[in-house]
C-alpha atoms as a PDB file:
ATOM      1  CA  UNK A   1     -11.906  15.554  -6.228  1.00  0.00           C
ATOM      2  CA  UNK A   2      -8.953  16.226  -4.484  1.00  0.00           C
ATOM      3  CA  UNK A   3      -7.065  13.581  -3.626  1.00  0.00           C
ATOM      4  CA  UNK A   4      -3.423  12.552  -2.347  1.00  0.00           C
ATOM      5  CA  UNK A   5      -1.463   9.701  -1.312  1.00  0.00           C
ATOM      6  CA  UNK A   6      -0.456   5.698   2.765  1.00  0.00           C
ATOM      7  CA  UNK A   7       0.637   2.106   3.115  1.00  0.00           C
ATOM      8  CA  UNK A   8       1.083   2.707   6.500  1.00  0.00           C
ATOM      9  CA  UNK A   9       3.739   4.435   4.466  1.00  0.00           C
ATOM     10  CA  UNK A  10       0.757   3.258   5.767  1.00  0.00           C
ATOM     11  CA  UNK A  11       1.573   5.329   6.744  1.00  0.00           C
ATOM     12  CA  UNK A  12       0.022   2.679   8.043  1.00  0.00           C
ATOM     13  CA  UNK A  13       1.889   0.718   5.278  1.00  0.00           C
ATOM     14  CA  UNK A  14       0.248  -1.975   4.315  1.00  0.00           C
ATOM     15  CA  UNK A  15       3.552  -3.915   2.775  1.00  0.00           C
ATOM     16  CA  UNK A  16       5.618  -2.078   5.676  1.00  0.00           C
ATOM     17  CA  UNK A  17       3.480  -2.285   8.394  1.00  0.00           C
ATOM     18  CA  UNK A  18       2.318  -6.187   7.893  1.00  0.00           C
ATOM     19  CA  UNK A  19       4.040  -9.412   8.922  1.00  0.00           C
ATOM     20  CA  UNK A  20       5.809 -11.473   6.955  1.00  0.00           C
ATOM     21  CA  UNK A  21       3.264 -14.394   5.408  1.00  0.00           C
ATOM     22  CA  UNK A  22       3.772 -17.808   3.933  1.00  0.00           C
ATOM     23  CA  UNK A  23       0.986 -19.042   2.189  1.00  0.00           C
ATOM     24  CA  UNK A  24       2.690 -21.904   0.983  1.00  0.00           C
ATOM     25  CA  UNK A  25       2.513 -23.243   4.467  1.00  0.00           C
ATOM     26  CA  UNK A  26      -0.080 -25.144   5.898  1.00  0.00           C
ATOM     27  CA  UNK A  27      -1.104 -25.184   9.154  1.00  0.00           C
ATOM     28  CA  UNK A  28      -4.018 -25.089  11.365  1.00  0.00           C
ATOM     29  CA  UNK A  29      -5.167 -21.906  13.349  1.00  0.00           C
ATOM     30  CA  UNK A  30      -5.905 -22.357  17.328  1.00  0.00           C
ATOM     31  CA  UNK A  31      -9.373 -21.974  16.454  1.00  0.00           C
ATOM     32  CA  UNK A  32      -9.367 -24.515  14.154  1.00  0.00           C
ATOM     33  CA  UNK A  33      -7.214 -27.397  14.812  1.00  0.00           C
ATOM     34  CA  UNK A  34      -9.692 -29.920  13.408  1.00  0.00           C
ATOM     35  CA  UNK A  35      -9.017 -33.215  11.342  1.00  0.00           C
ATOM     36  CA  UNK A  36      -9.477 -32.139   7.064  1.00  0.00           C
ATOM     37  CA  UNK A  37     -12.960 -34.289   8.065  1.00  0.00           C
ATOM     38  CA  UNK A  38     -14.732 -32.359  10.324  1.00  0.00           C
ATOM     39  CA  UNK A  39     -13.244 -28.747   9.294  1.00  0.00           C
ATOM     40  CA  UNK A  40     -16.057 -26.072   9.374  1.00  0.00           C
ATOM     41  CA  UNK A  41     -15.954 -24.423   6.052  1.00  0.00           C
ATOM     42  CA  UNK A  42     -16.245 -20.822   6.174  1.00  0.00           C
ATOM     43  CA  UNK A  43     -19.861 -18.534   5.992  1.00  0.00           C
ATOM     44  CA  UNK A  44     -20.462 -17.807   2.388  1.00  0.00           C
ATOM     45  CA  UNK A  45     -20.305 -14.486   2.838  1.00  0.00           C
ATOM     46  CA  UNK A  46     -18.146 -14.315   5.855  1.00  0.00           C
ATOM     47  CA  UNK A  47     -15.501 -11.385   5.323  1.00  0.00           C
ATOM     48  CA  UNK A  48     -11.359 -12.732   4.876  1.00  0.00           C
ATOM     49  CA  UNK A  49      -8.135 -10.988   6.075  1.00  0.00           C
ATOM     50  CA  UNK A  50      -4.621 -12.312   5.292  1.00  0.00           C
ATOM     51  CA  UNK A  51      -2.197 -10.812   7.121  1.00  0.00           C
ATOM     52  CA  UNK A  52      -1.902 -10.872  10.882  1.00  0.00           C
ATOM     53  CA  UNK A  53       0.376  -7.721  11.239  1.00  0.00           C
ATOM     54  CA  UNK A  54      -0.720  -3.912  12.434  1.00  0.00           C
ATOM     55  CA  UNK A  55      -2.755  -3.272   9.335  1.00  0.00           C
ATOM     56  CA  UNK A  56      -4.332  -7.337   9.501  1.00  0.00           C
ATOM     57  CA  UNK A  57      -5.175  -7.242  12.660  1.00  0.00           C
ATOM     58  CA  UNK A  58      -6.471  -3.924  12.603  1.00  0.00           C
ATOM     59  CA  UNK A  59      -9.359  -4.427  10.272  1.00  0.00           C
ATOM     60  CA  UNK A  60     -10.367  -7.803  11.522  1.00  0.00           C
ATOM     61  CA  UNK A  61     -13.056  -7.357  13.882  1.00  0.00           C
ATOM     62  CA  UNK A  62     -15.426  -9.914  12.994  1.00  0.00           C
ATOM     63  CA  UNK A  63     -13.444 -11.559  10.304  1.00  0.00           C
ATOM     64  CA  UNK A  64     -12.010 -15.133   9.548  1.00  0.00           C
ATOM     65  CA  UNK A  65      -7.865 -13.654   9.950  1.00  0.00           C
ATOM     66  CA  UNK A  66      -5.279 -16.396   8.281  1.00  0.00           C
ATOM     67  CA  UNK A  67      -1.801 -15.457   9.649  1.00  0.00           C
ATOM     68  CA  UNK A  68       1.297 -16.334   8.273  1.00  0.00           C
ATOM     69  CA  UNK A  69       0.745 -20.226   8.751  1.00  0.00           C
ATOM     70  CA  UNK A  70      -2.737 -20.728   7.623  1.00  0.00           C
ATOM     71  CA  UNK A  71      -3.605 -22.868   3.898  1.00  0.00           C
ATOM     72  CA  UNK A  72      -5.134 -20.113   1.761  1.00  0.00           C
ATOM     73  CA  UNK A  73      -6.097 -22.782  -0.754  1.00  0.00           C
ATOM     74  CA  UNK A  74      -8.221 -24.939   2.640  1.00  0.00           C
ATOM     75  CA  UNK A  75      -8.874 -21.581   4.330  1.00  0.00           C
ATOM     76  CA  UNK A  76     -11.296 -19.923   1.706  1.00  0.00           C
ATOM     77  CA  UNK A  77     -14.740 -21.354   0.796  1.00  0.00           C
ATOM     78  CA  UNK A  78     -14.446 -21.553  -3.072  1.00  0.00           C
ATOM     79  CA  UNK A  79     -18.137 -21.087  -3.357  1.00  0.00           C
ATOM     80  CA  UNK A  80     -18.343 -18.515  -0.767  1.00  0.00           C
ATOM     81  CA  UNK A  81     -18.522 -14.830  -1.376  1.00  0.00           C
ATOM     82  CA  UNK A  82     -16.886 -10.993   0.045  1.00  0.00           C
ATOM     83  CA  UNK A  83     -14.311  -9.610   0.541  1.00  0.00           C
ATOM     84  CA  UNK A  84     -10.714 -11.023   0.810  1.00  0.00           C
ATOM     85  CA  UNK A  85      -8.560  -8.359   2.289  1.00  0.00           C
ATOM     86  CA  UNK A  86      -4.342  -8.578   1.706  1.00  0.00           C
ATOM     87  CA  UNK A  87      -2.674  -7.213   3.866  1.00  0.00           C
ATOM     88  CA  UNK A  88       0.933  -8.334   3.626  1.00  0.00           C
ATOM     89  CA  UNK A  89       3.882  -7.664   2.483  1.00  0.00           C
ATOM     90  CA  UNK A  90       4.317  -7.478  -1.783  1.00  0.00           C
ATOM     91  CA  UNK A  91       6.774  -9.750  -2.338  1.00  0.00           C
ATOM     92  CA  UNK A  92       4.089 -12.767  -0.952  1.00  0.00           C
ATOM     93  CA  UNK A  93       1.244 -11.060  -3.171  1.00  0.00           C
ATOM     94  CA  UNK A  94       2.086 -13.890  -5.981  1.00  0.00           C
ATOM     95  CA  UNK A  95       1.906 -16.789  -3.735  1.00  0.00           C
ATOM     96  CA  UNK A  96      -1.361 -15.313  -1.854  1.00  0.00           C
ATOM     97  CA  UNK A  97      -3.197 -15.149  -5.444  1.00  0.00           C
ATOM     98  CA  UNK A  98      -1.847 -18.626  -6.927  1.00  0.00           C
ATOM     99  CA  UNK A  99      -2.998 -20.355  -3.280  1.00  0.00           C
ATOM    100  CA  UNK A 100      -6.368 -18.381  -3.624  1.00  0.00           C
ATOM    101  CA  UNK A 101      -9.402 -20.609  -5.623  1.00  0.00           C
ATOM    102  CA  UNK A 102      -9.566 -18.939  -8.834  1.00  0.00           C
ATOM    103  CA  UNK A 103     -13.130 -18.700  -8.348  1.00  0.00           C
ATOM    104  CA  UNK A 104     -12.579 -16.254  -5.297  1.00  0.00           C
ATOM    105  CA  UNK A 105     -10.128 -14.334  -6.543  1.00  0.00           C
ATOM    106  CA  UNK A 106     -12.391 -11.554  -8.197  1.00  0.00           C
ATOM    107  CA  UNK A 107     -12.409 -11.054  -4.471  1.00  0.00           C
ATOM    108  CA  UNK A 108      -9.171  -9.958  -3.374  1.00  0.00           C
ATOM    109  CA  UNK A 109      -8.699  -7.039  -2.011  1.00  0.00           C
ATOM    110  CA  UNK A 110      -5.358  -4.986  -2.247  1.00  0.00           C
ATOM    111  CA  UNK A 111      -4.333  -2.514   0.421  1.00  0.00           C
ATOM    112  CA  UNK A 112      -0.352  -2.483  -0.544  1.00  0.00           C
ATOM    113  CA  UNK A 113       1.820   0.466  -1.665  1.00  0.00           C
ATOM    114  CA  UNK A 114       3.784   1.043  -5.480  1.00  0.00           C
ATOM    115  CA  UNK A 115       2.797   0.107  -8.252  1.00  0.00           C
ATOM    116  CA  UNK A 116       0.937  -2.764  -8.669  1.00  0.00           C
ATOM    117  CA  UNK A 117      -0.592  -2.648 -12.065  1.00  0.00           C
ATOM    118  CA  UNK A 118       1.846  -5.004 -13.821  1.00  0.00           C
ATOM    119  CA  UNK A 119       1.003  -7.835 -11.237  1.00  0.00           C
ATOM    120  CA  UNK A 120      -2.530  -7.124 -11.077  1.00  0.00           C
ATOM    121  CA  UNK A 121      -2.425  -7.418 -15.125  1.00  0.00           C
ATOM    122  CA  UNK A 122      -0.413 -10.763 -15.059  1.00  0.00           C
ATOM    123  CA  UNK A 123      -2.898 -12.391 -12.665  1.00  0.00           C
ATOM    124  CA  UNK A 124      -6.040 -10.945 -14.942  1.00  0.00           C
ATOM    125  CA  UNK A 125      -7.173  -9.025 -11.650  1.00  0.00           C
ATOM    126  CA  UNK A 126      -6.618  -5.426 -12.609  1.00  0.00           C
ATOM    127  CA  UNK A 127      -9.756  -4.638 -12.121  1.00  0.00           C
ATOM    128  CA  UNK A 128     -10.005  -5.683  -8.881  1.00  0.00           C
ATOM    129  CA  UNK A 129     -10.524  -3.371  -5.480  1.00  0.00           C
ATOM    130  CA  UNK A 130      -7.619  -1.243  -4.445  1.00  0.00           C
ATOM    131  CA  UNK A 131      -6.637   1.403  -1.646  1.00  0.00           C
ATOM    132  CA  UNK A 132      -5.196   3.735  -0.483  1.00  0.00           C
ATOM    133  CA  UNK A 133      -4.506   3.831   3.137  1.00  0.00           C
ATOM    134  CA  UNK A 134      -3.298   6.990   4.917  1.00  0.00           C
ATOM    135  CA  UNK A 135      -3.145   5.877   8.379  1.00  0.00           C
ATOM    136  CA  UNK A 136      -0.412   5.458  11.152  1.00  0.00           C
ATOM    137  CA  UNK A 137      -0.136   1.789  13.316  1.00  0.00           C
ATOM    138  CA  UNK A 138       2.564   2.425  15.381  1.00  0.00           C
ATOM    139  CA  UNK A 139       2.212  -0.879  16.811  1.00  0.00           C
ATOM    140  CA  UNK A 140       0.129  -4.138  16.453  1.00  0.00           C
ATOM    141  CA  UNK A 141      -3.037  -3.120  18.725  1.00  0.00           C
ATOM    142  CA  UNK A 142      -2.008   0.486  19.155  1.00  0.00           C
ATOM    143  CA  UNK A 143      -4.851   3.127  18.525  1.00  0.00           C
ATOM    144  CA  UNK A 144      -4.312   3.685  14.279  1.00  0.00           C
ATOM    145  CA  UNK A 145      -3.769   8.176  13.798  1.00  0.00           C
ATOM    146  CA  UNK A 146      -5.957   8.755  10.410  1.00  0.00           C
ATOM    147  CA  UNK A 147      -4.646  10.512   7.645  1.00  0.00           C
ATOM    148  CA  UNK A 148      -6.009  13.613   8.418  1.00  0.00           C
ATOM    149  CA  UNK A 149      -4.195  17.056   6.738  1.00  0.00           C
ATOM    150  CA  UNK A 150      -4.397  20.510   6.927  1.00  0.00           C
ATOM    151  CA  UNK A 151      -4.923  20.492   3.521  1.00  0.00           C
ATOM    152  CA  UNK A 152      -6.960  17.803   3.753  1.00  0.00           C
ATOM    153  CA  UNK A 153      -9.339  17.742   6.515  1.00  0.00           C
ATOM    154  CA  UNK A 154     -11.896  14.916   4.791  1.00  0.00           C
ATOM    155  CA  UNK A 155      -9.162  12.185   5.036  1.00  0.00           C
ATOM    156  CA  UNK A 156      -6.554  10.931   2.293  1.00  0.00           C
ATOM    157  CA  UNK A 157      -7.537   7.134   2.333  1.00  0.00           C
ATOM    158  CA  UNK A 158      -8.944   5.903  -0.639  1.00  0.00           C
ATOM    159  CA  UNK A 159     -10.636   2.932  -2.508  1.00  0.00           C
ATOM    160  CA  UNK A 160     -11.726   1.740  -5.893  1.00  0.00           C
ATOM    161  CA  UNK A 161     -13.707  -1.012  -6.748  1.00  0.00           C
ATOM    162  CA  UNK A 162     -16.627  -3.861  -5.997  1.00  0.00           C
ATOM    163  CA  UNK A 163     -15.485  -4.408  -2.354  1.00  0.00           C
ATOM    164  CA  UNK A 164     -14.428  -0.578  -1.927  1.00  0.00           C
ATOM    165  CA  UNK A 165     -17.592   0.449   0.377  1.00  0.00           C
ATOM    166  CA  UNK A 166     -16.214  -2.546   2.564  1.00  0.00           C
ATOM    167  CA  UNK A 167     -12.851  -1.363   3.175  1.00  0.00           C
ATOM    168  CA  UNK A 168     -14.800   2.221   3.866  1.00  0.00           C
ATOM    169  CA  UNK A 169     -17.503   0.467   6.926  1.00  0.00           C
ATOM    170  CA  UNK A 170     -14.474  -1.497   8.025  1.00  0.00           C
ATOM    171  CA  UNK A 171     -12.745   1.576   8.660  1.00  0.00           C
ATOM    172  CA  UNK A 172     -15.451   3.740   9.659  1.00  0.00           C
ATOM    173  CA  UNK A 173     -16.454   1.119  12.223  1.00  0.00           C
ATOM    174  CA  UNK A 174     -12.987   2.170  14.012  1.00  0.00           C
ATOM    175  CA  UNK A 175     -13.100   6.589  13.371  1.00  0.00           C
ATOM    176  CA  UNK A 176     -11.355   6.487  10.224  1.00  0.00           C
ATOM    177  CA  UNK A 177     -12.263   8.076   7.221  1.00  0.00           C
ATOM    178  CA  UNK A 178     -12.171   6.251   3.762  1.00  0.00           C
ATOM    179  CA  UNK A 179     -13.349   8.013   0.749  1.00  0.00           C
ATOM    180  CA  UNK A 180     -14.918   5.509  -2.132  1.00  0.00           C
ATOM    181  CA  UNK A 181     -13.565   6.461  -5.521  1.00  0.00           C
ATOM    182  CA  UNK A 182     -13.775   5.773  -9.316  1.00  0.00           C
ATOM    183  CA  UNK A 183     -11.065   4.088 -11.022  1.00  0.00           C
ATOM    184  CA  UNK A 184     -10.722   7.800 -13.245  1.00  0.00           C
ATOM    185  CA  UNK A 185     -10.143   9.077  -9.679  1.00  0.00           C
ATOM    186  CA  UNK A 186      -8.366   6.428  -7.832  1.00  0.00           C
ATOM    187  CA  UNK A 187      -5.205   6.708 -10.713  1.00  0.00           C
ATOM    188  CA  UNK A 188      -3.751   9.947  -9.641  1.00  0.00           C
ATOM    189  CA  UNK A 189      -4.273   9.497  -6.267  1.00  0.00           C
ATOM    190  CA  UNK A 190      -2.378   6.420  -6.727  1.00  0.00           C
ATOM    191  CA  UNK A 191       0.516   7.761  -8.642  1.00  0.00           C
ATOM    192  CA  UNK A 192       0.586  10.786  -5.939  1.00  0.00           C
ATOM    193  CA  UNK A 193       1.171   8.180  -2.898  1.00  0.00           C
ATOM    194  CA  UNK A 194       3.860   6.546  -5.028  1.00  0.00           C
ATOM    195  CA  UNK A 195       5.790  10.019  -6.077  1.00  0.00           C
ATOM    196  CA  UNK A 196       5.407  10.647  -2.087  1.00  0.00           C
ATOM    197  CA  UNK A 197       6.799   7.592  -0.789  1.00  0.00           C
ATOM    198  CA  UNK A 198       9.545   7.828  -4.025  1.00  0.00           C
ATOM    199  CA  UNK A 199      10.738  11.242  -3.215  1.00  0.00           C
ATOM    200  CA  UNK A 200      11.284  11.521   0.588  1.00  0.00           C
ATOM    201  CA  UNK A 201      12.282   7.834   1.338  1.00  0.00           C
ATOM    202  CA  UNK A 202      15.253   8.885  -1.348  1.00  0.00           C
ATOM    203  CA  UNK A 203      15.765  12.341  -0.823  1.00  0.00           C
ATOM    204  CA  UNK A 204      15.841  11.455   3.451  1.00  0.00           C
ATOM    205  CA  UNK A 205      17.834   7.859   2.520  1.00  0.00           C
ATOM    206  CA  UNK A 206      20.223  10.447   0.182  1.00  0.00           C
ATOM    207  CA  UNK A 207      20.774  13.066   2.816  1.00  0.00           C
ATOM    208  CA  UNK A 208      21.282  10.810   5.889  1.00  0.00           C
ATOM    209  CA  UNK A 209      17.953  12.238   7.138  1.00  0.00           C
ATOM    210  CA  UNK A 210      16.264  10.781  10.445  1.00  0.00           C
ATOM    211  CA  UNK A 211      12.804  11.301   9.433  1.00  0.00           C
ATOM    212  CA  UNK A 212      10.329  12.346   6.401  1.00  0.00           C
ATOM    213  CA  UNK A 213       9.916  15.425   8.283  1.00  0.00           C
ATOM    214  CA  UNK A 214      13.657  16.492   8.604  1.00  0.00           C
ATOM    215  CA  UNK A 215      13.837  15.455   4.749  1.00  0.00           C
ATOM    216  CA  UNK A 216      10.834  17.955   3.873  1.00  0.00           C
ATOM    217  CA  UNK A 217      12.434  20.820   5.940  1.00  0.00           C
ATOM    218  CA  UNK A 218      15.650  20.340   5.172  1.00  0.00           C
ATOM    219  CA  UNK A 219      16.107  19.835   1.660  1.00  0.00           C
ATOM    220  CA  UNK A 220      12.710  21.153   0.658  1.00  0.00           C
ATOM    221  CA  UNK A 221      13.633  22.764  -2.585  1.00  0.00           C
ATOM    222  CA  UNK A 222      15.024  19.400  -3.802  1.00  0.00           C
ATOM    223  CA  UNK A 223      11.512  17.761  -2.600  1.00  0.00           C
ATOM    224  CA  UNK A 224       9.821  19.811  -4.137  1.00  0.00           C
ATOM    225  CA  UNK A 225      11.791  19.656  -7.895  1.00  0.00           C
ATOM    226  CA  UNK A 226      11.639  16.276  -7.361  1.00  0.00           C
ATOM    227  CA  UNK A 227       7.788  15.918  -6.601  1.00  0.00           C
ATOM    228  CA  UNK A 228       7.104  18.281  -9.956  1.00  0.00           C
ATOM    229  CA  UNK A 229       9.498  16.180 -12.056  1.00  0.00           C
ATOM    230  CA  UNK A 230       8.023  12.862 -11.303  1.00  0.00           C
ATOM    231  CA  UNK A 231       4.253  14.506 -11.690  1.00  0.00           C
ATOM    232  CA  UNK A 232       5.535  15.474 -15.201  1.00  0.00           C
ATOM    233  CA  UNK A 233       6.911  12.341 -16.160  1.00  0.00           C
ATOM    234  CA  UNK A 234       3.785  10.406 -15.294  1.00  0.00           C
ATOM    235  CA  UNK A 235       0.923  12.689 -16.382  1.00  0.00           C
ATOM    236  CA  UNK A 236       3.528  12.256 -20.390  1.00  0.00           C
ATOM    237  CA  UNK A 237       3.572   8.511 -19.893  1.00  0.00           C
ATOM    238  CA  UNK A 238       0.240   7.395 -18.515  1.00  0.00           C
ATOM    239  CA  UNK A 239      -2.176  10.434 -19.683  1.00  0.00           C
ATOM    240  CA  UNK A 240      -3.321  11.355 -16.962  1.00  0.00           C
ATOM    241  CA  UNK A 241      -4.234  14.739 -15.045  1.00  0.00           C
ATOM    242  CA  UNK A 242      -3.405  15.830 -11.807  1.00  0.00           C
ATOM    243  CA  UNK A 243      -5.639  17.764  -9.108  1.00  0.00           C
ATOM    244  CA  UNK A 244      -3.241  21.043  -8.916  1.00  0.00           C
ATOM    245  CA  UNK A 245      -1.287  21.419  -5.934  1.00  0.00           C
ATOM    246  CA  UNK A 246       0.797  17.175  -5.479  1.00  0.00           C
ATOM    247  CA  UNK A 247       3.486  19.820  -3.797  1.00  0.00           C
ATOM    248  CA  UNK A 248       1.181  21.038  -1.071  1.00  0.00           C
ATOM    249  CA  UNK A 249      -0.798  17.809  -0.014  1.00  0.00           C
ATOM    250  CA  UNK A 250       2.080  15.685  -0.487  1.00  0.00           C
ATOM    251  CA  UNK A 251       4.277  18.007   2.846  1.00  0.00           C
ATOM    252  CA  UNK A 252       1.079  18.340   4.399  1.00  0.00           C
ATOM    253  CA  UNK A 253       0.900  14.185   4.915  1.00  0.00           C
ATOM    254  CA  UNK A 254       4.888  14.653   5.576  1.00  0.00           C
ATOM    255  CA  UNK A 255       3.611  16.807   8.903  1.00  0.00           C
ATOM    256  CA  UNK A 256       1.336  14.574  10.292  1.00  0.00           C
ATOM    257  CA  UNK A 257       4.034  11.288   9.726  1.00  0.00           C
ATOM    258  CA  UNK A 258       6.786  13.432  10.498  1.00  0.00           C
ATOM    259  CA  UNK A 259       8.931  10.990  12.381  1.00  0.00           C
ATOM    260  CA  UNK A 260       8.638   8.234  10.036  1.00  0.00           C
ATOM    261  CA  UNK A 261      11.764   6.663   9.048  1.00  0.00           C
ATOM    262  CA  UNK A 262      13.741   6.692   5.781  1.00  0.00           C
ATOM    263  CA  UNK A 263      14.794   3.989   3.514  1.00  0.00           C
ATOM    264  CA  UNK A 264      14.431   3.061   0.342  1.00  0.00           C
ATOM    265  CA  UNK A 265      12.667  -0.322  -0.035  1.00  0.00           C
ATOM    266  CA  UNK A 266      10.545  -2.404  -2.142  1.00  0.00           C
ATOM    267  CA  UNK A 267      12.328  -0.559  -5.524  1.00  0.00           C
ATOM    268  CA  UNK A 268      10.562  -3.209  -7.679  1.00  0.00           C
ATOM    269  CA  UNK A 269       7.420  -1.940  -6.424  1.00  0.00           C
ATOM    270  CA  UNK A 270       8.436   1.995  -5.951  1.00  0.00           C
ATOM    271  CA  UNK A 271      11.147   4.109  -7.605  1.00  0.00           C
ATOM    272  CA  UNK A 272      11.636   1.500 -10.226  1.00  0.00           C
ATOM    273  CA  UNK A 273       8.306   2.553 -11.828  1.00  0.00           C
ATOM    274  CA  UNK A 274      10.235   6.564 -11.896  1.00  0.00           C
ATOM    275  CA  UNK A 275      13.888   4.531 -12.642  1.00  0.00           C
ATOM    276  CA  UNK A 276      12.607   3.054 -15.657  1.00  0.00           C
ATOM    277  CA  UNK A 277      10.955   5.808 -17.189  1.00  0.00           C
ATOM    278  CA  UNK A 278      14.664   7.363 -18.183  1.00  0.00           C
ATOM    279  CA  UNK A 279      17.254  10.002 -16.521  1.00  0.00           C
ATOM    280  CA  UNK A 280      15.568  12.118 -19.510  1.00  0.00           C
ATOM    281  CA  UNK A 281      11.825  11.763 -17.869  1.00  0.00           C
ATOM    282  CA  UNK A 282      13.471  11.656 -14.617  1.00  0.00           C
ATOM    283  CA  UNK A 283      16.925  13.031 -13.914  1.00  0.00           C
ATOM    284  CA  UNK A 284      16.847  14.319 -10.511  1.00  0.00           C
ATOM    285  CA  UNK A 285      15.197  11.315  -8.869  1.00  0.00           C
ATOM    286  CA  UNK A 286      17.443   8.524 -10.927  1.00  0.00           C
ATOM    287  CA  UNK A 287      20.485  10.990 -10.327  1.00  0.00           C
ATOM    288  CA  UNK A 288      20.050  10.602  -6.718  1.00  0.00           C
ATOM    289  CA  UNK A 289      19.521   6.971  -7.101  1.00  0.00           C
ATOM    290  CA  UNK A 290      22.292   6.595  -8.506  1.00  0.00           C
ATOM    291  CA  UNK A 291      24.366   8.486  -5.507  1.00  0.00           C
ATOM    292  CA  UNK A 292      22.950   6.812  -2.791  1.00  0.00           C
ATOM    293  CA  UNK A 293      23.683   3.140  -4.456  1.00  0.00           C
ATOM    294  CA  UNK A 294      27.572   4.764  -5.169  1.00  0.00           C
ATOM    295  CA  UNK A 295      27.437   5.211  -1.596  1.00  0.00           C
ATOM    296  CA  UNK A 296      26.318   1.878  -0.521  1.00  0.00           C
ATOM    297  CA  UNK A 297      22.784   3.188   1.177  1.00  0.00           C
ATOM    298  CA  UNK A 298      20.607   0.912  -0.926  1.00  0.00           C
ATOM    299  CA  UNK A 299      20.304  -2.427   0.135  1.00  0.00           C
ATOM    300  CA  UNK A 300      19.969  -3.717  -3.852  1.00  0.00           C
ATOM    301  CA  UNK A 301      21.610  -3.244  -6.605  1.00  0.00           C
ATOM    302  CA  UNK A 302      20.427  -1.116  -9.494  1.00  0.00           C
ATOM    303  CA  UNK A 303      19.130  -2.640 -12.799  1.00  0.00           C
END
């Protein structure tokens, strides 16, 4: 199966697109301002979204949705069951799964962009549902565009796991397509939406580029060496395959999110994954990383 990488960058991206959230924070939602002592507790199997931003509030039709104020830890029925959908920034997703009752984590679904199997291994949840999400929210309550390619026409969003089918009636429930994967199949589709978002954030950050698209038309030979240097490095270090042609899927999503802007952000969760493999495994992208922090255009400092 042919797959490719969106986040929302999302694009709907799920880090980029969602509000910040504190789940430290307690609070009480409008619908909810009860005393601790008469507190509904939620359904048992009443479906969870955390995250009141574009992608949050997208998917929450008929869902219990705890914004940036709400307990997680008095929020979520620890005896209940379904899906908890994240949809926040990554740099909360620690606090969000330490808050959650251990016995609902199993339950937590992740919708964020980069690399996430480090975390997900250091919270004993790598197993758990991921996705993929090729879709476009220019604005909280704005109509979402789908992922939809030339190349291709089936959709590019993706998910793996027990709550997978979910995420896919969730979506289809709104006209957007969602494919349900196997973890074999998820992986590369995964790395692909990484090497995307890694390539023309840096090559458009690295060229003073406006857009994605004036990155891909611009300076598409470098794109391009880039894209087939960070497929190499990957498919040596994690043994995997790639469906043949990353190259022409990955500037085929550039068309249809053409005037997305670019930065580099979230490196602990993106191009340190590519950084870290070596300027052997990866000399063109860490080269250019390298340049644009020499030029002050990253807002971090290199390790």
């Amino acid at each position: 199966m042919k797959l490719s990488i969106i986040s929302t960058i999302t694009m709907a991206f799920a880090s980029s697109s969602a509000e910040a959230f504190s789940p430290s924070t307690s609070y009480h939602s409008t619908a909810a301002k009860k005393s601790s002592s008469t507190r509904t507790q939620l359904s048992a199997t009443e479906t969870i979204v955390i995250g009141g931003g574009r992608i949050g509030s997208l998917i929450s039709n008929d869902a219990k949705l705890l914004g940036r104020d709400d307990s997680i830890s008095e929020s979520i029925d620890a005896n209940g069951e379904g899906p908890i959908f994240i949809a926040t920034r990554n740099d909360v997703l620690g606090s969000i799964v330490d808050d959650c009752p251990p016995s609902r984590r199993k339950d937590l679904v992740f919708l964020q962009n980069g690399y996430l199997d480090n975390f997900l291994e250091s919270k004993g949840l790598l197993s758990n549902t991921q996705a993929l999400l090729y879709l476009s929210v220019p604005a909280k309550g704005v109509e979402p565009v789908d992922g939809i390619t030339s190349v291709n026409p089936e959709g590019l969003t993706a998910a793996t796991g027990e709550h997978a089918q979910a995420l896919a009636d969730r979506l289809g429930a709104l006209g957007l397509k969602c494919k349900v994967v196997s973890p074999e199949e998820y992986r590369p589709a995964m790395f692909e939406k990484m090497i995307w978002i890694a390539t023309y954030m840096l090559v458009g950050t690295a060229k003073d580029c406006a857009s994605v698209g004036q990155a891909g038309s611009d300076h598409k030979a470098l794109v391009e060496d880039i894209i087939s240097e960070l497929v190499s490095a990957v498919s040596a270090k994690e043994g995997i395959s790639f469906p043949d042609g990353s190259i022409a899927r990955l500037a085929a999503y550039t068309d249809v999110v053409a005037d997305f802007p670019c930065g580099v952000k979230e490196f602990e969760w993106r191009n340190q994954y590519f950084y870290d493999l070596g300027d052997e495994s990866c000399p063109l992208h860490n080269d250019l990383l390298k340049q644009c922090a020499a030029a002050g255009k990253l807002g971090f400092e290199l390790p």
